[in-house]
PDB file of N, CA and C in Angstrom:
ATOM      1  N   UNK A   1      40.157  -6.004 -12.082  1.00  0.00           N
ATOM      2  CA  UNK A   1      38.707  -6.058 -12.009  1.00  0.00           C
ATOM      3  C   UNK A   1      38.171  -6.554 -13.360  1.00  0.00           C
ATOM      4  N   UNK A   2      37.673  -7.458 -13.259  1.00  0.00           N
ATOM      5  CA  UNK A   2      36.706  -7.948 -14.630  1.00  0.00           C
ATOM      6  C   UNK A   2      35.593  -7.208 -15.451  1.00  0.00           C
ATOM      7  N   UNK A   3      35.491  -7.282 -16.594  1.00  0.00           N
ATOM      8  CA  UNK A   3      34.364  -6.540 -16.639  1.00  0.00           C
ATOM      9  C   UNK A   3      33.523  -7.441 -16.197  1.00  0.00           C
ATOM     10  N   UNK A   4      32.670  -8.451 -15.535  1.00  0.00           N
ATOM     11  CA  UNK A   4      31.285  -8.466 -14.870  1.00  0.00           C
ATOM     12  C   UNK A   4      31.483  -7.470 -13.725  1.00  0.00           C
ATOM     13  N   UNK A   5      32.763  -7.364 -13.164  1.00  0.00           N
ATOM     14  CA  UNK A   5      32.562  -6.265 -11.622  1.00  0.00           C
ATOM     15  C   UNK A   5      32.239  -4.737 -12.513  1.00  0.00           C
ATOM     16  N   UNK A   6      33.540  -4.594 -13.134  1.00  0.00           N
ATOM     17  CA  UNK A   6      32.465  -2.859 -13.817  1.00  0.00           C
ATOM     18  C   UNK A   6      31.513  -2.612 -13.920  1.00  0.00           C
ATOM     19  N   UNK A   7      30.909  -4.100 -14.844  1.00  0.00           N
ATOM     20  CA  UNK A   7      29.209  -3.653 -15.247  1.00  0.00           C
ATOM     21  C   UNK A   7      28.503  -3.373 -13.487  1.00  0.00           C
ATOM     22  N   UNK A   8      28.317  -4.580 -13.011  1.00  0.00           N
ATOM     23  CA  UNK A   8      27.791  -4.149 -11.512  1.00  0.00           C
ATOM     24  C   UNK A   8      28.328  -2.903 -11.471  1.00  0.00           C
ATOM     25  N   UNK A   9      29.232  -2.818 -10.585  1.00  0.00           N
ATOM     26  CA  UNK A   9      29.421  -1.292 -10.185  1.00  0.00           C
ATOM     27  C   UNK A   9      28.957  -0.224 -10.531  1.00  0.00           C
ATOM     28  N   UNK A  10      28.833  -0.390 -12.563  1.00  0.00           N
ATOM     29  CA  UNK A  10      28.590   0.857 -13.342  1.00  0.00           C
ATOM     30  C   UNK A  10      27.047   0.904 -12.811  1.00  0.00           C
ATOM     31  N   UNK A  11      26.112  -0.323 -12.551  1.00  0.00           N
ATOM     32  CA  UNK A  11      24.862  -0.531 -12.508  1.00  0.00           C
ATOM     33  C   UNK A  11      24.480  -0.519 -11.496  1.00  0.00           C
ATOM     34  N   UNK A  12      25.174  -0.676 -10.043  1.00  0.00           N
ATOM     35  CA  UNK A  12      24.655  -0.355  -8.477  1.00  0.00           C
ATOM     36  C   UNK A  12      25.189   0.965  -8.509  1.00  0.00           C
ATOM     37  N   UNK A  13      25.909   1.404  -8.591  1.00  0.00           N
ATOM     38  CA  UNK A  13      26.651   2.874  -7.930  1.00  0.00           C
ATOM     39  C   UNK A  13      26.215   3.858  -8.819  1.00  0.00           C
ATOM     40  N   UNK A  14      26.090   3.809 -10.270  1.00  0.00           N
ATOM     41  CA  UNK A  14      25.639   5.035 -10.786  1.00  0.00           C
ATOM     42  C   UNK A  14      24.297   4.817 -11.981  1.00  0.00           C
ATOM     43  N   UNK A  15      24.089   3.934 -12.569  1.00  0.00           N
ATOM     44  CA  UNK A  15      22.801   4.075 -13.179  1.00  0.00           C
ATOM     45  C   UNK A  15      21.703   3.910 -12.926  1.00  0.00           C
ATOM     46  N   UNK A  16      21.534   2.985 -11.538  1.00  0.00           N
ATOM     47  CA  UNK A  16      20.419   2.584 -10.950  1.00  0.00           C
ATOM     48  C   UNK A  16      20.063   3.888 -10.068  1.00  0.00           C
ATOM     49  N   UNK A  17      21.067   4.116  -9.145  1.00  0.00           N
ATOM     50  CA  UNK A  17      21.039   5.516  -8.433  1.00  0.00           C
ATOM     51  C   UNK A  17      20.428   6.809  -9.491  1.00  0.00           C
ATOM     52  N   UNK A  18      21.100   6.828 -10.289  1.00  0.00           N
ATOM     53  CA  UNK A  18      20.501   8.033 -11.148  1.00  0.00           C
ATOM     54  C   UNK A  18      19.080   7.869 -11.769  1.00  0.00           C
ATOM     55  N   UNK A  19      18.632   6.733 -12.138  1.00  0.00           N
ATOM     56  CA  UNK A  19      17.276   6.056 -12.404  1.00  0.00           C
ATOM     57  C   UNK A  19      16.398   6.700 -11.044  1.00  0.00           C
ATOM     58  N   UNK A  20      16.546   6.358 -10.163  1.00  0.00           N
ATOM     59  CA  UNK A  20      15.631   5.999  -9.197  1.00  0.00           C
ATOM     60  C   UNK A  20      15.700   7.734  -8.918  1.00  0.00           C
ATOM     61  N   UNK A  21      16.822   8.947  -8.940  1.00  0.00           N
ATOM     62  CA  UNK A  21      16.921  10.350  -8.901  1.00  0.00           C
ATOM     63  C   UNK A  21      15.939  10.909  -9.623  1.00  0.00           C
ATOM     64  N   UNK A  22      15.926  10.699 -11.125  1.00  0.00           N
ATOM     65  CA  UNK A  22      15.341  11.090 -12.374  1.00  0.00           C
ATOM     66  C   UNK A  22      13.916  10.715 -12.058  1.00  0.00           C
ATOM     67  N   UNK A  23      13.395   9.462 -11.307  1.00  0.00           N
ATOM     68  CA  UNK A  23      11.870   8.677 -11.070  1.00  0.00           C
ATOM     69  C   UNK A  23      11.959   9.748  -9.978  1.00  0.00           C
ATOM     70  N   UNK A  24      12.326  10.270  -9.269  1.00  0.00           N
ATOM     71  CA  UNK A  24      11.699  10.699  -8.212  1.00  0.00           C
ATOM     72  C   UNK A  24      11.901  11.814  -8.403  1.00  0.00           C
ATOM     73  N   UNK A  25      12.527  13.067  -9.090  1.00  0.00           N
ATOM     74  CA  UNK A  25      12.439  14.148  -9.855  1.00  0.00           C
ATOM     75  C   UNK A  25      10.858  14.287 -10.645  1.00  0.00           C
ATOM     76  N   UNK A  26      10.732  13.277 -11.573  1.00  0.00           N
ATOM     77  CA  UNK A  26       9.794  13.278 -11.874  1.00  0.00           C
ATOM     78  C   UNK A  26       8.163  13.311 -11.433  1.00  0.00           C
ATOM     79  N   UNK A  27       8.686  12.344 -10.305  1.00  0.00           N
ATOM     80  CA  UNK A  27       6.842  12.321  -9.423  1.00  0.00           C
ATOM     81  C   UNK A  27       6.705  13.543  -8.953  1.00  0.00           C
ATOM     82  N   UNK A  28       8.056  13.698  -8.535  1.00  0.00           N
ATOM     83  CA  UNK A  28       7.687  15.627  -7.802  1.00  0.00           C
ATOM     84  C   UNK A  28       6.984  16.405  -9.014  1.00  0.00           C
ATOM     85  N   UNK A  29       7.972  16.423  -9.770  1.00  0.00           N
ATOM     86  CA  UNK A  29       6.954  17.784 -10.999  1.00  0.00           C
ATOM     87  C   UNK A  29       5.594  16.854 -11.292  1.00  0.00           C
ATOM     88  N   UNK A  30       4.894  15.901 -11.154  1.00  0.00           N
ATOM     89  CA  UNK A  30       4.076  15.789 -11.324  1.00  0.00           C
ATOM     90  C   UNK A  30       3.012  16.186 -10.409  1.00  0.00           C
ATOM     91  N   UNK A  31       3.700  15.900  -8.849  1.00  0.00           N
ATOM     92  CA  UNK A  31       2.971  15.874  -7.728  1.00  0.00           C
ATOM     93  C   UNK A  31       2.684  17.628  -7.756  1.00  0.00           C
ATOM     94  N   UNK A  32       3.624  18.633  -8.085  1.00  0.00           N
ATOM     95  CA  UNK A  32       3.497  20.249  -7.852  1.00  0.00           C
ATOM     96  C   UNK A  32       2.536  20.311  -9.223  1.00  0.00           C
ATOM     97  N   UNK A  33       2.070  19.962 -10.406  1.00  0.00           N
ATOM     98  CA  UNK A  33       1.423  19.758 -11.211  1.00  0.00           C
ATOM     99  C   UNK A  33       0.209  19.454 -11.122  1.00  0.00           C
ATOM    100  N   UNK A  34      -0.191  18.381 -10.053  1.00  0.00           N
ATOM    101  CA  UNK A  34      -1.007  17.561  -9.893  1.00  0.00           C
ATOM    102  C   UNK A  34      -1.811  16.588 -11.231  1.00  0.00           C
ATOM    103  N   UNK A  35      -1.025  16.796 -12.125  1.00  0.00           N
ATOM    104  CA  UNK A  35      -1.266  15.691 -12.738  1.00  0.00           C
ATOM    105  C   UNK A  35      -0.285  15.753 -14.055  1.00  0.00           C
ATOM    106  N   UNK A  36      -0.305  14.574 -14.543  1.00  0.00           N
ATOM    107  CA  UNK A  36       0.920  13.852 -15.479  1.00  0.00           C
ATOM    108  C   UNK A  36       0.429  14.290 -17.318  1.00  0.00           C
ATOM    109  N   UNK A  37       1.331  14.619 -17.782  1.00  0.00           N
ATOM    110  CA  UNK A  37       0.864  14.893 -19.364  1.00  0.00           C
ATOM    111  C   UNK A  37       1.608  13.627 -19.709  1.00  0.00           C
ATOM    112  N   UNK A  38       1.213  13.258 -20.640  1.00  0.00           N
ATOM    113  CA  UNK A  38       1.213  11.550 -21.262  1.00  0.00           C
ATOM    114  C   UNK A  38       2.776  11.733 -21.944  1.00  0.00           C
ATOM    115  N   UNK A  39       3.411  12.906 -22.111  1.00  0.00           N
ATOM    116  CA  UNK A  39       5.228  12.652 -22.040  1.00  0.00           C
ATOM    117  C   UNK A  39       5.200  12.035 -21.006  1.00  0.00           C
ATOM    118  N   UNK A  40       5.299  12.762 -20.067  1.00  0.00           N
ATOM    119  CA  UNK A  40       6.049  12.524 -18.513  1.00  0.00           C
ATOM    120  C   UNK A  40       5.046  10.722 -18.225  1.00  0.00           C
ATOM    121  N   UNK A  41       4.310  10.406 -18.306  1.00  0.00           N
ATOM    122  CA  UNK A  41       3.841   9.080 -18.437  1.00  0.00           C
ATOM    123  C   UNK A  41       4.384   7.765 -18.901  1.00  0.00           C
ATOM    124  N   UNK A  42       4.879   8.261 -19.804  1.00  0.00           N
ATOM    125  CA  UNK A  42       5.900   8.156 -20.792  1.00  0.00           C
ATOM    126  C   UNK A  42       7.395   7.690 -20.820  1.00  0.00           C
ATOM    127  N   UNK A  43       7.782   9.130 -20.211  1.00  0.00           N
ATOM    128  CA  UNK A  43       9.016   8.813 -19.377  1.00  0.00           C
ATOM    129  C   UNK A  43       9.146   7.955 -17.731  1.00  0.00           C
ATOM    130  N   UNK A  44       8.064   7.853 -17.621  1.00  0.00           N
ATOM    131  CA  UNK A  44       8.343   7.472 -16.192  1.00  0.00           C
ATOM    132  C   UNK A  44       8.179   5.928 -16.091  1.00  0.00           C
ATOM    133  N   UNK A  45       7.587   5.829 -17.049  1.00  0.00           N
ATOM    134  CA  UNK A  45       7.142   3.988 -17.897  1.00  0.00           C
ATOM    135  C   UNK A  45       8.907   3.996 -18.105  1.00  0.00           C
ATOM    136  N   UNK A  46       9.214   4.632 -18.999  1.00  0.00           N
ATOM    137  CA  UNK A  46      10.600   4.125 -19.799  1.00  0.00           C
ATOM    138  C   UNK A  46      11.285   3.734 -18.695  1.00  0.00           C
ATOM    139  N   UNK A  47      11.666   4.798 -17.947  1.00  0.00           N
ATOM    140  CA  UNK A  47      12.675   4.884 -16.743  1.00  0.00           C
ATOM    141  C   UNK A  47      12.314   3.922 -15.355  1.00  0.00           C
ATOM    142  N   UNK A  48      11.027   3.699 -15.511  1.00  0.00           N
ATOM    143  CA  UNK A  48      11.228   1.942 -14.647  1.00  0.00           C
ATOM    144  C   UNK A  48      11.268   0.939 -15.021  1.00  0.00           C
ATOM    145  N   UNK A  49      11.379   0.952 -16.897  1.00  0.00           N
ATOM    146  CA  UNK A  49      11.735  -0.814 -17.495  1.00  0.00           C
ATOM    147  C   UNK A  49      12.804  -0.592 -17.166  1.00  0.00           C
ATOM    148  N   UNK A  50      13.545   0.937 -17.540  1.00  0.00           N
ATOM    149  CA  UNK A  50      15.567   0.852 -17.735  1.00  0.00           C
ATOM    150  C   UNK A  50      15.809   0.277 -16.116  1.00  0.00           C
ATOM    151  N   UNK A  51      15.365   0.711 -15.217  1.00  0.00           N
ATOM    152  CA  UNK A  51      15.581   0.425 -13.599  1.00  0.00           C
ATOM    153  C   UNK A  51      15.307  -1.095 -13.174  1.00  0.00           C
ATOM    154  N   UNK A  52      14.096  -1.320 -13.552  1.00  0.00           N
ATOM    155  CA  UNK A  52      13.907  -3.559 -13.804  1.00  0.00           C
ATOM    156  C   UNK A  52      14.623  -3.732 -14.389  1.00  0.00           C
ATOM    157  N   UNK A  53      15.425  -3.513 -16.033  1.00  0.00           N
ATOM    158  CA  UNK A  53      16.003  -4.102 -16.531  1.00  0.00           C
ATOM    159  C   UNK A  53      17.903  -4.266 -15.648  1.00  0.00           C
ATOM    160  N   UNK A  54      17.996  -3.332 -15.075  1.00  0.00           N
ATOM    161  CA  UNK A  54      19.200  -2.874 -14.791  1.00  0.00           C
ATOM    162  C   UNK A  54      19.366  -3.959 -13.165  1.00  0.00           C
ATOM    163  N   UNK A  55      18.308  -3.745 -12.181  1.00  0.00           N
ATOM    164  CA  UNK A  55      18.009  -5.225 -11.415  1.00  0.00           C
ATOM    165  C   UNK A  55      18.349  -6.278 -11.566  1.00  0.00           C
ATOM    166  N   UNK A  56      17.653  -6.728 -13.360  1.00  0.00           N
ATOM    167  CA  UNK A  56      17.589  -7.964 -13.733  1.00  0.00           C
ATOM    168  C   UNK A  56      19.119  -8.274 -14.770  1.00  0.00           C
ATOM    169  N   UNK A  57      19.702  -7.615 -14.875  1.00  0.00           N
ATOM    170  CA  UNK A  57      20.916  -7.467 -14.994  1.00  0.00           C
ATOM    171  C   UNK A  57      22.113  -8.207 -13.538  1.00  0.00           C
ATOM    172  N   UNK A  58      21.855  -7.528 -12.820  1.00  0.00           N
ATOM    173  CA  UNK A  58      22.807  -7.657 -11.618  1.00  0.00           C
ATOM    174  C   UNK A  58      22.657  -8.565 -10.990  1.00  0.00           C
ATOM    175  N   UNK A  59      21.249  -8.921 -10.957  1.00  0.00           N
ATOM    176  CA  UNK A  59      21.270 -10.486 -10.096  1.00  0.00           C
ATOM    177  C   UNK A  59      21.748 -11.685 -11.471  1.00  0.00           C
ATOM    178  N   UNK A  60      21.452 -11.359 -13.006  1.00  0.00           N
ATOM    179  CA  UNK A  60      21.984 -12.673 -13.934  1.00  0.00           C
ATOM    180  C   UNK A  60      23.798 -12.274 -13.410  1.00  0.00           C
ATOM    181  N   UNK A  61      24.268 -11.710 -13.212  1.00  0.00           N
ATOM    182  CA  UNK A  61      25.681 -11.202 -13.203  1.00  0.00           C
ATOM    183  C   UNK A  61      25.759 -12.152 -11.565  1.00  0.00           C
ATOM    184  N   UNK A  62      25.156 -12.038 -10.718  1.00  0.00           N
ATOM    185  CA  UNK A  62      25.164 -12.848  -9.510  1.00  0.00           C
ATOM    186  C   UNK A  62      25.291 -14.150  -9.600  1.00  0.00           C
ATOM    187  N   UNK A  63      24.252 -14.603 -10.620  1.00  0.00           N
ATOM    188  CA  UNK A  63      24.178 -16.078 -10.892  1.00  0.00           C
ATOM    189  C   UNK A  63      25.038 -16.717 -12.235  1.00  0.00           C
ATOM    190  N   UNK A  64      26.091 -15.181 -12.420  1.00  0.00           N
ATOM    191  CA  UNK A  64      27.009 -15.813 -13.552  1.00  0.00           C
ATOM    192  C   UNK A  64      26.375 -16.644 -14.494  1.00  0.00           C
ATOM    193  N   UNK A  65      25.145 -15.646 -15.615  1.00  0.00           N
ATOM    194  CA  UNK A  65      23.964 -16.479 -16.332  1.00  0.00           C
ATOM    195  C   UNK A  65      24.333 -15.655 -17.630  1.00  0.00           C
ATOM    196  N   UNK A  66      25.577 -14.714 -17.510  1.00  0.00           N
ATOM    197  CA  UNK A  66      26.004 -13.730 -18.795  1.00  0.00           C
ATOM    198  C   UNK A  66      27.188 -14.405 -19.081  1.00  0.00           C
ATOM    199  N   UNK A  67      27.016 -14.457 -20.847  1.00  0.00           N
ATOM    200  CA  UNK A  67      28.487 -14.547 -21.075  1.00  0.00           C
ATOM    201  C   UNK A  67      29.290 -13.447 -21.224  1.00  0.00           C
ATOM    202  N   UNK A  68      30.434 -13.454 -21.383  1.00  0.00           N
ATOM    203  CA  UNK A  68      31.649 -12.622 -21.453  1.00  0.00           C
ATOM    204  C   UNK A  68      31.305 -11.635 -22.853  1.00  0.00           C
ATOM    205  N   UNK A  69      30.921 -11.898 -23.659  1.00  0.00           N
ATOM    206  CA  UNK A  69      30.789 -10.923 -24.884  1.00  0.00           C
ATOM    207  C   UNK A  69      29.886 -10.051 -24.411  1.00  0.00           C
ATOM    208  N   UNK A  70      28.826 -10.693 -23.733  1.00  0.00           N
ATOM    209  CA  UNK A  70      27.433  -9.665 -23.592  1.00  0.00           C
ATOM    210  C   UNK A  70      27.604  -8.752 -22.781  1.00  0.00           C
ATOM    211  N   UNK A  71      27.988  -9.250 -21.820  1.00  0.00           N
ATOM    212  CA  UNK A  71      29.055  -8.292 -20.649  1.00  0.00           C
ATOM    213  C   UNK A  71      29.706  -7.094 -21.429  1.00  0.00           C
ATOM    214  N   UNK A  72      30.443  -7.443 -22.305  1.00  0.00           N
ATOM    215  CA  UNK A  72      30.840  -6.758 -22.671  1.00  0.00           C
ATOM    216  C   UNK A  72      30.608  -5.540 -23.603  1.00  0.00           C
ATOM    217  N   UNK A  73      29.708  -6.079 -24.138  1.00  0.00           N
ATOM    218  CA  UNK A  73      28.453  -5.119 -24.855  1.00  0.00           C
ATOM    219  C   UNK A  73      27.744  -4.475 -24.040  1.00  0.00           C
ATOM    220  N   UNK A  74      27.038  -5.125 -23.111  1.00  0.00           N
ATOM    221  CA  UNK A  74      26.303  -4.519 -22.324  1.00  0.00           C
ATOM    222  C   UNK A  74      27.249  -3.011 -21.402  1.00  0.00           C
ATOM    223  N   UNK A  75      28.203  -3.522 -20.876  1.00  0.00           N
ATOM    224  CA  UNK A  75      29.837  -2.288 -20.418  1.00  0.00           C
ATOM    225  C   UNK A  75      29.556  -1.163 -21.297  1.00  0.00           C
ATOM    226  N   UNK A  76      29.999  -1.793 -22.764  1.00  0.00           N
ATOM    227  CA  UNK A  76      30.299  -0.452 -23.553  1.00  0.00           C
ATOM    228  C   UNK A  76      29.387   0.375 -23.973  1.00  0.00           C
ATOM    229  N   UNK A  77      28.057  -0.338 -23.993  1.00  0.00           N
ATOM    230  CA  UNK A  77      26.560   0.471 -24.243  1.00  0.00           C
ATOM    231  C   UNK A  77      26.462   1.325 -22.859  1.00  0.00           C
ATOM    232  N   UNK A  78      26.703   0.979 -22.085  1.00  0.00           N
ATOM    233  CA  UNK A  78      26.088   1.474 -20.507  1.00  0.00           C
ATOM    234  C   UNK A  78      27.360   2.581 -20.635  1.00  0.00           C
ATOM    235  N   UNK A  79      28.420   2.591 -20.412  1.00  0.00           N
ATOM    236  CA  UNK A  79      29.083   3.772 -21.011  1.00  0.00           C
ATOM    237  C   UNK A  79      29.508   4.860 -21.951  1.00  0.00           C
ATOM    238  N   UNK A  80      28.742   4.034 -22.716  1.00  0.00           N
ATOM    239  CA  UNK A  80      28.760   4.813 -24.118  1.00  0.00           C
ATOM    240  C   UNK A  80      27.626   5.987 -23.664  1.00  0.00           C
ATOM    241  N   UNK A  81      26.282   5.220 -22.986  1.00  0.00           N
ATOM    242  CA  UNK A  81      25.091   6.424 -22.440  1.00  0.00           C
ATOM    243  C   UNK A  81      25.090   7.350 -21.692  1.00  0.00           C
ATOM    244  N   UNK A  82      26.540   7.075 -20.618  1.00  0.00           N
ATOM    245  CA  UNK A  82      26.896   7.762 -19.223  1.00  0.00           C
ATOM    246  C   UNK A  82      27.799   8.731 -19.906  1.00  0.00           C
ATOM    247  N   UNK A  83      28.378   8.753 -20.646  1.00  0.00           N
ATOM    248  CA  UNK A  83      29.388   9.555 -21.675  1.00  0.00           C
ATOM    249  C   UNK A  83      28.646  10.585 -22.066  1.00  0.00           C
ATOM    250  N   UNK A  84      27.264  10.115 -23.391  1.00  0.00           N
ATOM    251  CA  UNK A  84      26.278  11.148 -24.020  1.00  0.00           C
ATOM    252  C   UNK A  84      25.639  11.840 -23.131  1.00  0.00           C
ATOM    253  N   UNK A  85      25.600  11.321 -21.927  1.00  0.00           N
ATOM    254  CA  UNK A  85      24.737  12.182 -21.005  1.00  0.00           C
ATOM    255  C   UNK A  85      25.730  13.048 -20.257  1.00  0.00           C
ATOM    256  N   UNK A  86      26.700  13.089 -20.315  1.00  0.00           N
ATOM    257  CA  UNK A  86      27.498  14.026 -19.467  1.00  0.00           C
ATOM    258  C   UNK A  86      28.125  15.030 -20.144  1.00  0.00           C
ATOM    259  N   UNK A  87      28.125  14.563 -22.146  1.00  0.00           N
ATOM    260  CA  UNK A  87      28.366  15.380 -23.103  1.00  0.00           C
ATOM    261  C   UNK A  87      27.698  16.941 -23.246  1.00  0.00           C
TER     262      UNK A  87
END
């Protein structure tokens, strides 16, 4: 498996999924709240650039528009985060 298939994989199967968990975790405590304190505003901004960006990732990986280094950076950052977060 190459790393362009890891990165996908790492980016359909578990970061996008967990993005879109965490966004919708969130609207709930806002929705039982009924309204948003400018953290959670905040976070919910952050966590749908990381979710576009992570999109716009997978389709350049479709159209083979990444080179091989970035890929590869991009791999070890995206695991390096899935690591700290499970730390």
């Amino acid at each position: 498996m190459t790393n362009a298939e890891k990165l996908k994989n790492l980016l359909e199967l578990e970061i996008i999924p967990d993005l879109e968990v965490a966004i919708d975790e969130l609207f709930s405590a806002i929705d039982k709240a009924k309204t948003a304190s400018k953290e959670q505003k905040e976070d919910l901004e952050e966590m749908r650039e990381m979710r576009t960006e992570c999109f716009s990732i997978v389709e350049e990986l479709g159209r083979d528009e990444l080179e091989e280094e970035e890929i590869d950076e991009l791999l070890a950052e995206l695991i390096d985060m899935k690591t700290d977060e499970n730390a």
